[in-house]
N, C-alpha and C. Protein backbone atom coordinates (compact mmCIF):
# COMPACT_ATOMS: atom_id res chain seq x y z
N UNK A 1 42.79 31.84 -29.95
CA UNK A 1 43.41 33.14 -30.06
C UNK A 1 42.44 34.08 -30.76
N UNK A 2 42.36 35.19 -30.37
CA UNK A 2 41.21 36.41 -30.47
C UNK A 2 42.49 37.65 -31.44
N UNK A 3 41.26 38.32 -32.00
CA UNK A 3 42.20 39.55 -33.17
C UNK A 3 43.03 40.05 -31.87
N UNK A 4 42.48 40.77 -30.42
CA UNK A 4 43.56 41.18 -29.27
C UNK A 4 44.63 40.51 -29.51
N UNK A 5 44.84 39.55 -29.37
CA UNK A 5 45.46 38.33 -28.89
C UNK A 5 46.63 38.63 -30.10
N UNK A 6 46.28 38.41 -31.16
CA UNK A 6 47.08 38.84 -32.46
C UNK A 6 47.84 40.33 -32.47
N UNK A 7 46.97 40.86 -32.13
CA UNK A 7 48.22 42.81 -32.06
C UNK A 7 49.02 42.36 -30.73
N UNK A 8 48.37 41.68 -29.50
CA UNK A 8 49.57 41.51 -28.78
C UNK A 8 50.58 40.72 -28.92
N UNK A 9 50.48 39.55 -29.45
CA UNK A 9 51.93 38.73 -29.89
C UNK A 9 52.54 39.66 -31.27
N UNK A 10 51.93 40.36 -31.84
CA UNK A 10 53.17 41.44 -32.82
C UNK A 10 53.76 42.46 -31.56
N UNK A 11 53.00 43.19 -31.10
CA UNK A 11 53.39 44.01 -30.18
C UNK A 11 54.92 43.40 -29.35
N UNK A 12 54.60 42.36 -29.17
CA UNK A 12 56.23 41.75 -28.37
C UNK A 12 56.98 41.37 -29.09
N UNK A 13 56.30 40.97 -30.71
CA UNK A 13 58.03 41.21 -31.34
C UNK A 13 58.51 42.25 -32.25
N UNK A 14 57.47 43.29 -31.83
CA UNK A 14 57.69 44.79 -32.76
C UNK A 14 57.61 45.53 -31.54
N UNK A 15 58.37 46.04 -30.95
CA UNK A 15 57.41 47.12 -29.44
C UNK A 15 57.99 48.13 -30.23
N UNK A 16 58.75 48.47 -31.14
CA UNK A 16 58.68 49.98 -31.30
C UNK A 16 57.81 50.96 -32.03
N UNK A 17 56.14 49.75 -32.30
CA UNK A 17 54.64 49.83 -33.19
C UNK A 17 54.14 50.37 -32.41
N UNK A 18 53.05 51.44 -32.68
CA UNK A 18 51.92 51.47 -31.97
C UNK A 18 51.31 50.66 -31.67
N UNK A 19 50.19 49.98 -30.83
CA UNK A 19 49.61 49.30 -30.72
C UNK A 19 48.22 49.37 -32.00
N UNK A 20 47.58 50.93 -31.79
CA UNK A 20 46.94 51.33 -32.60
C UNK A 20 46.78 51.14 -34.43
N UNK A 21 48.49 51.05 -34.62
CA UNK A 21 49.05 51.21 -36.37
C UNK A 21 48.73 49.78 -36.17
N UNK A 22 49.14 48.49 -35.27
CA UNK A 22 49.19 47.38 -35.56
C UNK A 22 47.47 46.81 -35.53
N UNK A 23 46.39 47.62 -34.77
CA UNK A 23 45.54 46.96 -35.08
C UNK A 23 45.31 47.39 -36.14
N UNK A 24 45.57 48.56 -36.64
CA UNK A 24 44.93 48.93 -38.11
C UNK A 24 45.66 48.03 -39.42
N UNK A 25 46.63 47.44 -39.31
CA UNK A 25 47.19 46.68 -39.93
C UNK A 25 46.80 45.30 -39.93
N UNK A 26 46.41 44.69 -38.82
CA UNK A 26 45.70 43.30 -38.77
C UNK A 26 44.17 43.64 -39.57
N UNK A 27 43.57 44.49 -38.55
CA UNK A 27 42.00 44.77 -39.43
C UNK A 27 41.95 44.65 -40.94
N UNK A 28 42.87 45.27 -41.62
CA UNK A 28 43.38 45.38 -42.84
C UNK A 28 43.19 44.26 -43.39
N UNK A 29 44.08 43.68 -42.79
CA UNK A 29 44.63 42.25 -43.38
C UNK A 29 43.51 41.62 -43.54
N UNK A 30 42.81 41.68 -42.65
CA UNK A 30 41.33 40.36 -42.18
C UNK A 30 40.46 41.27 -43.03
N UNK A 31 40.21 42.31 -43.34
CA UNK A 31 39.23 42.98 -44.22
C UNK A 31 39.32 42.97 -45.98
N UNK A 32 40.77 42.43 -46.21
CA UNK A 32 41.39 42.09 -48.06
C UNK A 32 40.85 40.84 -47.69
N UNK A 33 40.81 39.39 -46.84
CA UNK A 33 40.59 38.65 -46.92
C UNK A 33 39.35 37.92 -47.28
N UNK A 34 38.66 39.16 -46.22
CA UNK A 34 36.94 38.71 -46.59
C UNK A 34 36.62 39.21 -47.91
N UNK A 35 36.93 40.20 -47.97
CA UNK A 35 36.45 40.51 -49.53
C UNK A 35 37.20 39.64 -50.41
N UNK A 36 38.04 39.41 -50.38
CA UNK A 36 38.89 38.30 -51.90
C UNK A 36 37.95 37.04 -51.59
N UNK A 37 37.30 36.07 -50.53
CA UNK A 37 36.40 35.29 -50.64
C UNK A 37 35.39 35.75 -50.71
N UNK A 38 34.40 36.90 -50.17
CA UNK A 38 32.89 37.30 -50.94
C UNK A 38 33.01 37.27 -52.43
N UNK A 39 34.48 37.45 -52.75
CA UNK A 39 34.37 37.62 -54.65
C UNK A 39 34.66 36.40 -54.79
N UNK A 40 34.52 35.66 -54.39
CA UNK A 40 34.91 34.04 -55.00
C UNK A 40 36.35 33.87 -55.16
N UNK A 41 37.23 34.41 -54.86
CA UNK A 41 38.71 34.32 -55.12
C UNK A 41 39.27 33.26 -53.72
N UNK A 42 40.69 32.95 -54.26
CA UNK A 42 40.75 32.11 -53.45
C UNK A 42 42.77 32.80 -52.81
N UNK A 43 42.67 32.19 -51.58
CA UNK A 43 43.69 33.17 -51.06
C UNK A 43 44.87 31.90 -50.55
N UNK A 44 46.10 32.20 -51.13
CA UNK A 44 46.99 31.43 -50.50
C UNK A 44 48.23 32.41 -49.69
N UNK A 45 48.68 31.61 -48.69
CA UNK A 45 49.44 32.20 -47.55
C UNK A 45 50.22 31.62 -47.42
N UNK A 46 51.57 31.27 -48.19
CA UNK A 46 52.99 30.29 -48.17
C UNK A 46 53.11 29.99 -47.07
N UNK A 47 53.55 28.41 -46.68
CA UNK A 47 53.39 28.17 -45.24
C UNK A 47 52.35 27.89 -43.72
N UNK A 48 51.41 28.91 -44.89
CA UNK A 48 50.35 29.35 -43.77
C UNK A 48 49.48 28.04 -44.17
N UNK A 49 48.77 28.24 -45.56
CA UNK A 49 47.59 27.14 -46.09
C UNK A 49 46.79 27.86 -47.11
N UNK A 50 45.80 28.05 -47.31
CA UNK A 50 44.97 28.23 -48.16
C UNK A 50 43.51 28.19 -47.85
N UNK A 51 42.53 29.41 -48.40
CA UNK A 51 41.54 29.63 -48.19
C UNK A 51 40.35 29.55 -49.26
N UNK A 52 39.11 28.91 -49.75
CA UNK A 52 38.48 29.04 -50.70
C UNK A 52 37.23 29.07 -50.36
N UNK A 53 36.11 29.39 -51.25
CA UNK A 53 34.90 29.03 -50.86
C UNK A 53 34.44 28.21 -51.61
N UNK A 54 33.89 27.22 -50.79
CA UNK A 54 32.74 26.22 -51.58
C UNK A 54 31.75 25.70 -51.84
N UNK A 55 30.86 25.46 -52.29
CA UNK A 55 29.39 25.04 -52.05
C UNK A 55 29.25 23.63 -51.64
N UNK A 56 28.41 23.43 -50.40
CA UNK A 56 28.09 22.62 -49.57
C UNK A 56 26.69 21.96 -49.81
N UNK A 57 26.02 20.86 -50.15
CA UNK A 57 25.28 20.40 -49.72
C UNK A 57 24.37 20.45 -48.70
N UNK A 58 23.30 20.69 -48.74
CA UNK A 58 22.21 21.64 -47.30
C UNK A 58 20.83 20.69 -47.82
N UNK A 59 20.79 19.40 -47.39
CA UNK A 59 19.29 18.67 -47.55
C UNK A 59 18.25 19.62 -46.64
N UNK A 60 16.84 19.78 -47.46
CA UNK A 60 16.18 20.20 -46.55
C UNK A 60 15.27 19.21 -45.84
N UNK A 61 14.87 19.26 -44.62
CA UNK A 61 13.91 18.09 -44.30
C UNK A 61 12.90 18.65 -44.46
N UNK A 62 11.95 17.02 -44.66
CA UNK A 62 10.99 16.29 -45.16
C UNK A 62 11.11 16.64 -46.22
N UNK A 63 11.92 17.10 -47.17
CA UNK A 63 12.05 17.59 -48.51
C UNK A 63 12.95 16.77 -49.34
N UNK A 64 12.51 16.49 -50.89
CA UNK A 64 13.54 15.94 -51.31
C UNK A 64 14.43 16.98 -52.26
N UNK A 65 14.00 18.13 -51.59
CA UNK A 65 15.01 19.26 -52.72
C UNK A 65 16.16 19.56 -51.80
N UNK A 66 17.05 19.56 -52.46
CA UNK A 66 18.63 20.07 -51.78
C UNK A 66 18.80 21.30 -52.28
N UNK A 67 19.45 22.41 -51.47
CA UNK A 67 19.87 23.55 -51.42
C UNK A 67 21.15 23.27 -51.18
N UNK A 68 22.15 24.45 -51.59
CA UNK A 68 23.55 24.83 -51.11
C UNK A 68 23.64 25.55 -50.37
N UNK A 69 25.05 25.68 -49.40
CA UNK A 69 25.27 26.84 -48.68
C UNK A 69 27.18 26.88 -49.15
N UNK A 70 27.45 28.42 -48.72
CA UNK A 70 28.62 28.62 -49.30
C UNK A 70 29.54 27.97 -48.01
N UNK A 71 30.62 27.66 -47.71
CA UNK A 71 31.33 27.68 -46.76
C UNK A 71 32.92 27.68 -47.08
N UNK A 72 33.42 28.44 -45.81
CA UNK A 72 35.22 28.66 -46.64
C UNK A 72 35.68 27.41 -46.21
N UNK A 73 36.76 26.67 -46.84
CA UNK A 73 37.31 25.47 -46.86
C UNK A 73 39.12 26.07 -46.60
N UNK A 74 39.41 25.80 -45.11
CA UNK A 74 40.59 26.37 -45.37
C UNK A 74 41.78 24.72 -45.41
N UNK A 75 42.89 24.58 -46.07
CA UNK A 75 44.03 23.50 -46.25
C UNK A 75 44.94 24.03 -45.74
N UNK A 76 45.55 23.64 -44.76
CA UNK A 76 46.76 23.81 -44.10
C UNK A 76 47.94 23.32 -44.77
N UNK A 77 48.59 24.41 -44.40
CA UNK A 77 50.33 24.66 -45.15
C UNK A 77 51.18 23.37 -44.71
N UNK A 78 52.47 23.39 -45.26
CA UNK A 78 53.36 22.19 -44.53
C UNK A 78 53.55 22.61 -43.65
N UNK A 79 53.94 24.01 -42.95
CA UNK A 79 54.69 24.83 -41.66
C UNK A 79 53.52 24.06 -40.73
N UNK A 80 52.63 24.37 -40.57
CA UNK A 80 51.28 23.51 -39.65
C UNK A 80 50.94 22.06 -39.73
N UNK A 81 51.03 21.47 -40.52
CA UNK A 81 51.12 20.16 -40.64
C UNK A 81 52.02 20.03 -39.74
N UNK A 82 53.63 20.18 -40.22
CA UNK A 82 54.79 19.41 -39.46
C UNK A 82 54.62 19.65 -38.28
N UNK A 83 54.10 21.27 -37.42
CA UNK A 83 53.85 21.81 -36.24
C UNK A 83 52.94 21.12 -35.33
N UNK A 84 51.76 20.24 -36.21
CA UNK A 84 50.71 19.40 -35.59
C UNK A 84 50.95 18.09 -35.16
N UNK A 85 52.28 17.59 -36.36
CA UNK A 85 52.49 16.32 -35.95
C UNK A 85 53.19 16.14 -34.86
N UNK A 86 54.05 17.07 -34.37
CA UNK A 86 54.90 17.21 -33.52
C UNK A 86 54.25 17.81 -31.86
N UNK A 87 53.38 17.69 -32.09
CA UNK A 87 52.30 18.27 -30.51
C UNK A 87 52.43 16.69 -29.96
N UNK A 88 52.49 16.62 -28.53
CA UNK A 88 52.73 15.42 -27.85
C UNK A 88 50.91 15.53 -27.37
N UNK A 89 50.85 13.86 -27.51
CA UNK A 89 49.58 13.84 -26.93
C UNK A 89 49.36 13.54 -26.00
């Protein structure tokens, strides 16, 4: 699923939104997010899961010096868990 993809499933259960107000409202959303992790903060979403950043391990080759890299670590909520276990395989 793509940010489109996101204003259109609000769009069908809000149609009396602009389409326009709703992307400016998703953008929003996704633009507090990145910045609360560039600041090192960490973001929880009841249901949803949880977002943090962490430092990763980055060996360099032929090298015996290790570097880090940052990467977000997201944990899924119970609402997605129970939703995953329940997918037929």
């Amino acid at each position: 699923m793509k940010k489109p993809d996101i204003v259109k499933e609000i769009r069908k259960k809000y149609p009396y939104l602009e389409e326009k107000t709703i992307k400016k409202v998703v953008d929003g959303i996704f633009d507090a997010m990145i910045n609360a992790l560039a600041n090192g903060e960490r973001i929880e979403i009841r249901n949803l899961g949880s977002f943090k950043v962490t430092k990763r391990k980055k060996p360099l080759k032929g090298k015996r010096r290790i570097s880090y890299s940052k990467t977000v670590l997201f944990r899924p909520g119970k609402v997605i868990k129970n939703s995953l276990k329940n997918l037929e395989k």
